[in-house]
C-alpha atoms as a PDB file:
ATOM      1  CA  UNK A   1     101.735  51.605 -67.319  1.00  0.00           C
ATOM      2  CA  UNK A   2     104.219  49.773 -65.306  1.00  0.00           C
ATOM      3  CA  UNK A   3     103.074  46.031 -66.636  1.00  0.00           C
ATOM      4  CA  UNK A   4     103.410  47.344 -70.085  1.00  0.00           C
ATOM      5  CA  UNK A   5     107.325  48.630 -69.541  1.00  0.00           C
ATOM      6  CA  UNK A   6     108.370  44.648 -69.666  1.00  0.00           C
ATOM      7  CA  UNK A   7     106.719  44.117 -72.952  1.00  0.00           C
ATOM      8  CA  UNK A   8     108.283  47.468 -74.289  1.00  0.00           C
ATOM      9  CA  UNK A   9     111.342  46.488 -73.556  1.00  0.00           C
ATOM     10  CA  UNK A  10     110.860  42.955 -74.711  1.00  0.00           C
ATOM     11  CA  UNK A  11     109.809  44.274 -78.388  1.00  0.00           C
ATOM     12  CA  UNK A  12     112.174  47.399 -78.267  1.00  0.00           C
ATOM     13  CA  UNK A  13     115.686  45.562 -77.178  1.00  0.00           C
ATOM     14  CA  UNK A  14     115.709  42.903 -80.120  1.00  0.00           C
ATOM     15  CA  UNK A  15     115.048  45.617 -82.530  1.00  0.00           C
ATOM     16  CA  UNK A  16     117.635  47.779 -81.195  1.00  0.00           C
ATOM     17  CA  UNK A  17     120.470  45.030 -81.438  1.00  0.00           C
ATOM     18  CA  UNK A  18     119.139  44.212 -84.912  1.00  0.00           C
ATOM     19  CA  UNK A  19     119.571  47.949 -86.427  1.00  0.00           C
ATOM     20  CA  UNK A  20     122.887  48.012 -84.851  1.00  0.00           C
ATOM     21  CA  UNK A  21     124.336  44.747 -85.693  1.00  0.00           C
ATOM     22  CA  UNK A  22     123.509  46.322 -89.409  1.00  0.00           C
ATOM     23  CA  UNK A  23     124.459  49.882 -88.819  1.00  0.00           C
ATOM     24  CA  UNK A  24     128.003  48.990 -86.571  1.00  0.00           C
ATOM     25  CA  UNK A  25     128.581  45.399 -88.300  1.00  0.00           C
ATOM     26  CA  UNK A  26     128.196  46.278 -92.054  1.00  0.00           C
ATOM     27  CA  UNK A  27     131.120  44.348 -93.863  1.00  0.00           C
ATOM     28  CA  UNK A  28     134.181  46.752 -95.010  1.00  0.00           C
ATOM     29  CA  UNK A  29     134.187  46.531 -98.989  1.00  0.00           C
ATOM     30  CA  UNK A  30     137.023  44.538-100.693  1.00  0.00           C
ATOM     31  CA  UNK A  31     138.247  48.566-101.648  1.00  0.00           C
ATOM     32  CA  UNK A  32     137.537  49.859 -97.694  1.00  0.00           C
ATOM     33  CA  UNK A  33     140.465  46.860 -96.960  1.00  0.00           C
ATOM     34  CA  UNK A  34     142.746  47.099 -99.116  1.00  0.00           C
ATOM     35  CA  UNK A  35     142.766  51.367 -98.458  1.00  0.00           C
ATOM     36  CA  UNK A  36     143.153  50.335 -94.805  1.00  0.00           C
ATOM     37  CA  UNK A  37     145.949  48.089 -95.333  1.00  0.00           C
ATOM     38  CA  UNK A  38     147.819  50.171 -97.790  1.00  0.00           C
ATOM     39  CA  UNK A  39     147.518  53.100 -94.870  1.00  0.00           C
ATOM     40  CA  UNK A  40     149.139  50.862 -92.028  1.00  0.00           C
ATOM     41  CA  UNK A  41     152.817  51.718 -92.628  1.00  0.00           C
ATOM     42  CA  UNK A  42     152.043  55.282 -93.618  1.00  0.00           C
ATOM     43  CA  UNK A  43     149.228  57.006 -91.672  1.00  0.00           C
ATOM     44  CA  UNK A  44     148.743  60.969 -92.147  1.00  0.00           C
ATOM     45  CA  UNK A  45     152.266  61.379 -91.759  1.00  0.00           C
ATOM     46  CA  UNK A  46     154.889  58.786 -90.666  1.00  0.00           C
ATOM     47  CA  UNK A  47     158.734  58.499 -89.471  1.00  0.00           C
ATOM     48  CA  UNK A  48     160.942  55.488 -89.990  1.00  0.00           C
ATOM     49  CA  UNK A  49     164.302  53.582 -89.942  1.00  0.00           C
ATOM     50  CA  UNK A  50     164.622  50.561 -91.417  1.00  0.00           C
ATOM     51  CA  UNK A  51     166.993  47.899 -92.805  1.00  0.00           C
ATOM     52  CA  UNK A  52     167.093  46.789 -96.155  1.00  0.00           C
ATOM     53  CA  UNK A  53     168.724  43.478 -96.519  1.00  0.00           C
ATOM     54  CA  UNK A  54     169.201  42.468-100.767  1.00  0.00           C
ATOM     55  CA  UNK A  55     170.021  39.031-100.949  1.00  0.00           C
ATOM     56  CA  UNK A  56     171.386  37.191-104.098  1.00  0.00           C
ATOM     57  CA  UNK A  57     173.078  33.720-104.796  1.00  0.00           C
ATOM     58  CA  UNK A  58     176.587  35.663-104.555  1.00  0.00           C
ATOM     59  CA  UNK A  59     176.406  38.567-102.319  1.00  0.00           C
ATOM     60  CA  UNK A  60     174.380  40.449 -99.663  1.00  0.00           C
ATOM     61  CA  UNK A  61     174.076  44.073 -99.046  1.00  0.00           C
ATOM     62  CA  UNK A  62     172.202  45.795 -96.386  1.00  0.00           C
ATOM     63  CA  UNK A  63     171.170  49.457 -96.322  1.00  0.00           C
ATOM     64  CA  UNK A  64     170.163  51.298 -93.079  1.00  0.00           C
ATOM     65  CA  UNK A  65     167.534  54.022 -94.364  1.00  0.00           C
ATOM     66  CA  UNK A  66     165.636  56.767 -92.548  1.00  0.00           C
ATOM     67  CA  UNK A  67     162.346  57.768 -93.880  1.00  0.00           C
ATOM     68  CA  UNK A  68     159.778  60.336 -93.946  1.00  0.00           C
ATOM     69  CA  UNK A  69     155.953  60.718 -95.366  1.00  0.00           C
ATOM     70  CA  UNK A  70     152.719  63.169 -95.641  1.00  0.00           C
ATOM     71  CA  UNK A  71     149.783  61.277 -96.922  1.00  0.00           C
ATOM     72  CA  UNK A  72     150.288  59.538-100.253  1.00  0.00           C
ATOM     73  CA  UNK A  73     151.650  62.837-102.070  1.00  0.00           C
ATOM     74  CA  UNK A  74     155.016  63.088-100.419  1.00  0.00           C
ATOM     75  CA  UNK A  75     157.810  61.225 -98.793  1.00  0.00           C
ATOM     76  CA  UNK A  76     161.968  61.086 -98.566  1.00  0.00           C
ATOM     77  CA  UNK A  77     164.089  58.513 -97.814  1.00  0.00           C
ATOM     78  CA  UNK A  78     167.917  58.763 -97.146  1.00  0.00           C
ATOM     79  CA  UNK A  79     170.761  56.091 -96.681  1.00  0.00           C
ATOM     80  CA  UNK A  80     172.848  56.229 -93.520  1.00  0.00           C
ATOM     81  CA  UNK A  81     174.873  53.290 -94.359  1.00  0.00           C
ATOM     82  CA  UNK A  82     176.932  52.088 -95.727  1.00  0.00           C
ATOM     83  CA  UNK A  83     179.055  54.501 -96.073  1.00  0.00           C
ATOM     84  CA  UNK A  84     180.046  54.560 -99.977  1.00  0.00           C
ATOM     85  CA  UNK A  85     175.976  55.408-100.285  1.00  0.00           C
ATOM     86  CA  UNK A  86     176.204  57.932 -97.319  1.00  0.00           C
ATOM     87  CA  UNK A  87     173.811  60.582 -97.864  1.00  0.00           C
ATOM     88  CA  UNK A  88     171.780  59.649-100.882  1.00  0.00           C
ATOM     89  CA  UNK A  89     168.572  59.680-101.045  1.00  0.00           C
ATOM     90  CA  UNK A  90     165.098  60.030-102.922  1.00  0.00           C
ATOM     91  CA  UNK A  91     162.399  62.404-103.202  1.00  0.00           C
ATOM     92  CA  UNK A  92     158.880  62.044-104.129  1.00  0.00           C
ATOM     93  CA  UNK A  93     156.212  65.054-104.416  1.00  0.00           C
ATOM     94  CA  UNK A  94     153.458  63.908-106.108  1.00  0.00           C
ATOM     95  CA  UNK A  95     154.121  61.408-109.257  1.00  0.00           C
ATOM     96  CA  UNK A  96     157.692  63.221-109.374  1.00  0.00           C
ATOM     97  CA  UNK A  97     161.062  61.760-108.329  1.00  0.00           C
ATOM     98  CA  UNK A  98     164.665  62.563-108.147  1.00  0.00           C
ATOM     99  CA  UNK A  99     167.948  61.108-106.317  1.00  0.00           C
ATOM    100  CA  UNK A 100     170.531  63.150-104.685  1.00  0.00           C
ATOM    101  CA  UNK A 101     173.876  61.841-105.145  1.00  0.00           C
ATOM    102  CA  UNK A 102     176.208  63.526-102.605  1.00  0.00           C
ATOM    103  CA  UNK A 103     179.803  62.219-104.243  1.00  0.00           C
ATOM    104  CA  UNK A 104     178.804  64.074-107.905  1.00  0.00           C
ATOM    105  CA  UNK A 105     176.494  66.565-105.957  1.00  0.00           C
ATOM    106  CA  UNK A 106     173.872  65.795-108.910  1.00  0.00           C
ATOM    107  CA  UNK A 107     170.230  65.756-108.335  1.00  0.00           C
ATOM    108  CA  UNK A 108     168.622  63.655-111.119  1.00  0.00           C
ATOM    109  CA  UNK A 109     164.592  63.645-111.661  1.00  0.00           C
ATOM    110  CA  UNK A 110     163.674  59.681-112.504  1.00  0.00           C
ATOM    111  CA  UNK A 111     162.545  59.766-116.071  1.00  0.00           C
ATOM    112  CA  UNK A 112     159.168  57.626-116.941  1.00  0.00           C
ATOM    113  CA  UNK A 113     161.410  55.019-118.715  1.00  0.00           C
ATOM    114  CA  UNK A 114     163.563  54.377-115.401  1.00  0.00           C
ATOM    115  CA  UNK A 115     160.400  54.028-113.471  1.00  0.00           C
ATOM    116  CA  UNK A 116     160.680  50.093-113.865  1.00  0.00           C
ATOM    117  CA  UNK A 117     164.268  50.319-112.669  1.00  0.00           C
ATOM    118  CA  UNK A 118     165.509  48.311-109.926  1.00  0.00           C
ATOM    119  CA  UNK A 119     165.358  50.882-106.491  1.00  0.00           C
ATOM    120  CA  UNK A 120     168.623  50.963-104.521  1.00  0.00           C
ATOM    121  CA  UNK A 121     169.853  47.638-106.448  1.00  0.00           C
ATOM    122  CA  UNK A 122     166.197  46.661-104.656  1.00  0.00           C
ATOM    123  CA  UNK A 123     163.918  43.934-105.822  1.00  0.00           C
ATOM    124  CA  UNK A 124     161.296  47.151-105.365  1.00  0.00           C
ATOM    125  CA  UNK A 125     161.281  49.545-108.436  1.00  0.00           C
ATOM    126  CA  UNK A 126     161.199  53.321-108.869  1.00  0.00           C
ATOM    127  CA  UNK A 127     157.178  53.174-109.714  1.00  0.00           C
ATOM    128  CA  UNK A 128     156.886  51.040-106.107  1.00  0.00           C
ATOM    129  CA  UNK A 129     157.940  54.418-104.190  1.00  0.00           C
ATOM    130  CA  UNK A 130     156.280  56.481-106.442  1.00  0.00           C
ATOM    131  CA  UNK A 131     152.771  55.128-106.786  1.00  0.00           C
ATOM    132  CA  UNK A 132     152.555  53.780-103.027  1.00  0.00           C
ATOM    133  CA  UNK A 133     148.539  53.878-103.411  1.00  0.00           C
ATOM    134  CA  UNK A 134     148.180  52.728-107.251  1.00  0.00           C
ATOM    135  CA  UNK A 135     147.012  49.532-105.250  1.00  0.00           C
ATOM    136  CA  UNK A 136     143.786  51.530-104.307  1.00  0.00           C
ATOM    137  CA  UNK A 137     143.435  54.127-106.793  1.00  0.00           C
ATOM    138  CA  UNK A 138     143.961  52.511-110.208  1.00  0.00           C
ATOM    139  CA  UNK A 139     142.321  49.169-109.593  1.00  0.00           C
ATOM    140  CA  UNK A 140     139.662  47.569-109.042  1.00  0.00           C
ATOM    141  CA  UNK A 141     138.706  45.118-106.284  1.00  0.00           C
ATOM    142  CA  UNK A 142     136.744  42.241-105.068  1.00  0.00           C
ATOM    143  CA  UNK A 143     136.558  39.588-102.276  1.00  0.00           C
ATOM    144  CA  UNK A 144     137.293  36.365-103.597  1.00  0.00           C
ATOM    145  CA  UNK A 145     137.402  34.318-100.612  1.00  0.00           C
ATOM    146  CA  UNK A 146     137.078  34.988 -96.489  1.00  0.00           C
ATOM    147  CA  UNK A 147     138.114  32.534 -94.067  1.00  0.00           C
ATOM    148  CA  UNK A 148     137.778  32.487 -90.096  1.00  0.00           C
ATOM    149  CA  UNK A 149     140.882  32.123 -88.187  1.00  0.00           C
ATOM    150  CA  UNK A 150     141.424  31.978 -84.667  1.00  0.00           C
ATOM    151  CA  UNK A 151     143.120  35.367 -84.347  1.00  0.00           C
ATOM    152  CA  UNK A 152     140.209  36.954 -86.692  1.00  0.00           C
ATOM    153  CA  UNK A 153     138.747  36.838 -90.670  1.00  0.00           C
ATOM    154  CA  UNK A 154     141.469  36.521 -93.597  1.00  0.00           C
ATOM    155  CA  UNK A 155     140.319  37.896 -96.722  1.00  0.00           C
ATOM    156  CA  UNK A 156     141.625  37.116-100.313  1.00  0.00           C
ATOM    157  CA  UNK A 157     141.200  40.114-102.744  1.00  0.00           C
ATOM    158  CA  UNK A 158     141.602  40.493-106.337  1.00  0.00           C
ATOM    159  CA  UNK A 159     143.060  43.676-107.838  1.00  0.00           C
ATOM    160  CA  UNK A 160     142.651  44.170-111.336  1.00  0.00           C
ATOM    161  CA  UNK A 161     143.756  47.527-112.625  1.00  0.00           C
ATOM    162  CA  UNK A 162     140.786  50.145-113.963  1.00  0.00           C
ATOM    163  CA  UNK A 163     140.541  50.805-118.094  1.00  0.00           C
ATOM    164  CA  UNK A 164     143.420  53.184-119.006  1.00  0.00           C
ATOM    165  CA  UNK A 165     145.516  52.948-116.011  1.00  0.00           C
ATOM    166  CA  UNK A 166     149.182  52.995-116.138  1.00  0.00           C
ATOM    167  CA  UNK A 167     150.171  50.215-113.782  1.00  0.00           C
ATOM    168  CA  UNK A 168     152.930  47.569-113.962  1.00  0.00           C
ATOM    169  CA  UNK A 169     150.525  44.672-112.374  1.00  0.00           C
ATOM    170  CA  UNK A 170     147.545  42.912-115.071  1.00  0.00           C
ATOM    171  CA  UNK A 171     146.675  41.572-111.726  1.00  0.00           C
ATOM    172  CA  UNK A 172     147.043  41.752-107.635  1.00  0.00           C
ATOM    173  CA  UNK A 173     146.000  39.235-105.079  1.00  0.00           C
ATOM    174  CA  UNK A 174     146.291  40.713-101.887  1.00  0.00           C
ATOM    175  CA  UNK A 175     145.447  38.561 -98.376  1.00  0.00           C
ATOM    176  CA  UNK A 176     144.931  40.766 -95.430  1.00  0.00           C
ATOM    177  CA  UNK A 177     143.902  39.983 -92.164  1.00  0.00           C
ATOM    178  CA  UNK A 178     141.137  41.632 -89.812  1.00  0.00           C
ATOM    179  CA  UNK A 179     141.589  41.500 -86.243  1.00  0.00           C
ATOM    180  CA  UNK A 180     138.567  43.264 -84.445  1.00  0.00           C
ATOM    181  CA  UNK A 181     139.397  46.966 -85.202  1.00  0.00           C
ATOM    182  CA  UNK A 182     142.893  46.622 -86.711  1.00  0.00           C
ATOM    183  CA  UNK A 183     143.900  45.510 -90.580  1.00  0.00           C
ATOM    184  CA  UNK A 184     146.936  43.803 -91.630  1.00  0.00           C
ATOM    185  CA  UNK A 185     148.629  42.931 -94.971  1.00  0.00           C
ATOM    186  CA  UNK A 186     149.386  39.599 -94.775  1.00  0.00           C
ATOM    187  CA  UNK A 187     150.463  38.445 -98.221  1.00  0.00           C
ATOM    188  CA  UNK A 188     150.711  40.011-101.514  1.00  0.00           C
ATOM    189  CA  UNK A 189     151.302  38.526-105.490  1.00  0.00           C
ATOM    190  CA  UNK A 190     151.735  40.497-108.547  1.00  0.00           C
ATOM    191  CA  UNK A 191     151.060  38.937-111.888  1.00  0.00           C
ATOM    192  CA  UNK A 192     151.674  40.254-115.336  1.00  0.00           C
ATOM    193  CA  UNK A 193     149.668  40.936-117.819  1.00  0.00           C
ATOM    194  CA  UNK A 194     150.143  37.635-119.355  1.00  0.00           C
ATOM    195  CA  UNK A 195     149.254  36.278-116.065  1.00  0.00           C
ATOM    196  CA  UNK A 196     152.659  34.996-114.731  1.00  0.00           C
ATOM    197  CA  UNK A 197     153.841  35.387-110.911  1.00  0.00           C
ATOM    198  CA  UNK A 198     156.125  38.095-110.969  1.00  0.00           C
ATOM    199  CA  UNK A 199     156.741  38.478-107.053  1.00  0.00           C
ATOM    200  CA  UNK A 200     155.362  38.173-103.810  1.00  0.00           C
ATOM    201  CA  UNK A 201     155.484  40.203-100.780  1.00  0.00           C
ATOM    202  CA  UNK A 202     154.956  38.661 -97.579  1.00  0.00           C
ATOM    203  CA  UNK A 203     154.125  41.034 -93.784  1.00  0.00           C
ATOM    204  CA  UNK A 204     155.776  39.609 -91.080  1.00  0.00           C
ATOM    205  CA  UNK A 205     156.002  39.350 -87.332  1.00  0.00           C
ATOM    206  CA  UNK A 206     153.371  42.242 -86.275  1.00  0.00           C
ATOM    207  CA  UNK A 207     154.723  44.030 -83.120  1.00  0.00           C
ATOM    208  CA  UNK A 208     153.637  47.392 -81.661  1.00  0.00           C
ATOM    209  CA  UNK A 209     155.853  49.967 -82.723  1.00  0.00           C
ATOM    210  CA  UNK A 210     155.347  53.988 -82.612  1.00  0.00           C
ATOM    211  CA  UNK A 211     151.612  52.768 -80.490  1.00  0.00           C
ATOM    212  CA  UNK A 212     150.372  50.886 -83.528  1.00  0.00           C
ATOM    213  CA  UNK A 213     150.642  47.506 -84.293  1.00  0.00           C
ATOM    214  CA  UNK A 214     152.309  46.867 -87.746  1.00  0.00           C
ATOM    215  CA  UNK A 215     154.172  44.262 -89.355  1.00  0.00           C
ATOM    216  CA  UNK A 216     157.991  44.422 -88.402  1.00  0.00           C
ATOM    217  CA  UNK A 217     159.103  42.650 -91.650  1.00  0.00           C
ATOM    218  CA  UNK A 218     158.655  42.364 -95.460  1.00  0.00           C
ATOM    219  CA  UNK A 219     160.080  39.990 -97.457  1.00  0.00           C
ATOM    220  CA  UNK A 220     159.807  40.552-101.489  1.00  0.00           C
ATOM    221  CA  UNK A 221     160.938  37.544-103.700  1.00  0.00           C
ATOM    222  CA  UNK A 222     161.030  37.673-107.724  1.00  0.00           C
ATOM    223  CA  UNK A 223     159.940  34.902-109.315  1.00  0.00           C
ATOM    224  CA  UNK A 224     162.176  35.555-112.111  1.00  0.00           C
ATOM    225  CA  UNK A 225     165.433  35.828-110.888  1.00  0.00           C
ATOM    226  CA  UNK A 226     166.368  32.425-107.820  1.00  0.00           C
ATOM    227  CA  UNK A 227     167.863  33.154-105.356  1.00  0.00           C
ATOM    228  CA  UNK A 228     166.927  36.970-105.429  1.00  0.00           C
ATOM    229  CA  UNK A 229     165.323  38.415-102.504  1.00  0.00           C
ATOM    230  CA  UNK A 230     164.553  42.020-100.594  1.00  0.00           C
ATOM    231  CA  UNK A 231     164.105  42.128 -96.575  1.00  0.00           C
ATOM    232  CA  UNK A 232     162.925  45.339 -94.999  1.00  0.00           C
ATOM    233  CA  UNK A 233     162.846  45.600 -91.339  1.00  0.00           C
ATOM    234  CA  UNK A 234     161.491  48.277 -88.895  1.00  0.00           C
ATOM    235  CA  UNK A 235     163.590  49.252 -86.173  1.00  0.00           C
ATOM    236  CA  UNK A 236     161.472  52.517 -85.580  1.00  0.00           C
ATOM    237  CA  UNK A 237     158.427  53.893 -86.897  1.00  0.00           C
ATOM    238  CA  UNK A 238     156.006  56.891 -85.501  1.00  0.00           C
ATOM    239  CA  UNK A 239     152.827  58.366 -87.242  1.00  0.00           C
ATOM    240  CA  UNK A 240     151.431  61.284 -86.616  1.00  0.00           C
ATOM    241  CA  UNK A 241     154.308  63.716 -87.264  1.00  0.00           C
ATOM    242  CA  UNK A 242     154.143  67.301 -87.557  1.00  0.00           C
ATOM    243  CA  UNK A 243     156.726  68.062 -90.253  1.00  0.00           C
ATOM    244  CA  UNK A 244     157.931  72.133 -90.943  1.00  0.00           C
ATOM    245  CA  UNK A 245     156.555  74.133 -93.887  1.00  0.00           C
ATOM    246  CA  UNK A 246     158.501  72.952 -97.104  1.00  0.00           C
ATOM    247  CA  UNK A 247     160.301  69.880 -95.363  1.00  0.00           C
ATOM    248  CA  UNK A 248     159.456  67.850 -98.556  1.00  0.00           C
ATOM    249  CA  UNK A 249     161.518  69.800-100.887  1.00  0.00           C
ATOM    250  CA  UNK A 250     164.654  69.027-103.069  1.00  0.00           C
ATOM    251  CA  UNK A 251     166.893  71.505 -99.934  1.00  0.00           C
ATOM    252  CA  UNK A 252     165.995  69.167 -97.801  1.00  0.00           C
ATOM    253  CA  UNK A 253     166.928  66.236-100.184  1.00  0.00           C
ATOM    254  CA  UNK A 254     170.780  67.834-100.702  1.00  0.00           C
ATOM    255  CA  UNK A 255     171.087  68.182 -96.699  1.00  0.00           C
ATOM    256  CA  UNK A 256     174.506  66.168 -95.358  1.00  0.00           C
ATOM    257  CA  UNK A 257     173.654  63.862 -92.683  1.00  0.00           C
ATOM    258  CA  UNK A 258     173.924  64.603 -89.352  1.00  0.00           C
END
């Protein structure tokens, strides 16, 4: 029995290695990356501050903002500075919106036809905070190219939106990097439904922050307006955050600032 144990193993080890390169090594779908890279900057649940720089040809404003999220139903967002914008903020719970202006002490729920609106005097809209996963859920996708870099495999997917669906984009290309276990955005272009470049988001200098490697920076520039540009950059940002009962709700929205 001993002699035969080399010839077992001989036979039994390639086979072995073969089932698992296919079971452990099957190829995420172009839908599988593009869910993964839309959950990066979320998670379950997620804390943030960030800076929002808006850049035009004759000013600059920045915004310091302090954000919250639970899964892709729910999230809040309030402006620390500066201080004429103290205190406002926005509220999403489910595909519903409102702002909280503290200087009127108005709520106001975001009607459909503001959803195209300009966010914060943003080069991101009202339907960008609202439908943060309309990338994965209203679209359809497919691998259009796949290149090996040093660092890992880029992929270039196409995003076309699904019969019906009420999306702003007739068409998303999306690059995103894959780096052994971890997935990165790395570029994005929306297109109309004409087909014309409307903007493009580019994810910049990944870092480790809150024990995950993300990108740091996002730059969004309009094709349609020169000049015009949107920079948001982390300064914190934790996942995994255990939020109290009812912490997404408009009481919390009309909270002053600590």
């Amino acid at each position: 029995m001993s002699d035969r144990h080399p010839l077992i193993l001989k036979i039994f080890i390639p086979i072995f290695f073969l089932f698992s390169s296919i079971i452990f090594g099957q190829e995420r779908s172009a839908t599988e990356l593009m869910d993964q890279a839309n959950k990066l900057l979320r998670g379950q649940s997620s804390h943030s501050e960030i800076t929002m720089t808006i850049s035009t040809p004759k000013w600059e404003r920045k915004l310091e903002i302090e954000g919250w999220n639970e899964g892709r139903e729910k999230s809040l967002m309030r402006i620390h500075s500066p201080a004429k914008e103290r205190g406002n903020g926005t509220l999403k719970i489910s595909k519903e919106l409102w702002n909280w202006l503290p200087k009127v002490e108005r709520v106001i729920k975001i009607p459909p036809s503001m959803m195209n609106s300009s966010w914060m005097g943003s080069d991101f809209t009202y339907n960008d905070v609202v439908k943060a996963d309309s990338i994965v859920k209203d679209y359809t996708h497919k691998i259009l190219e796949k290149k090996s870099l040093s660092e890992g495999t880029l992929y270039l997917i196409e995003a076309l939106p699904k019969e019906a669906a009420a999306v702003v984009w007739g068409k998303v290309l999306m690059e995103i990097l894959v780096e052994g276990d971890e997935i990165f955005p790395v570029k994005e272009e929306d297109y109309s439904e004409r087909g014309e470049k409307m903007r493009t988001l580019q994810f910049l200098e990944i870092q480790t922050m809150g024990g995950r490697r993300i990108p740091t920076r996002m730059e969004c520039v309009p094709h349609k307006k020169a000049g015009h540009k949107t920079t948001i950059t982390y300064k914190k940002f934790a996942v995994d955050i255990q939020f109290p009962p009812h912490f997404f709700s408009l009481k919390t929205l009309q909270q002053p600032l600590q």
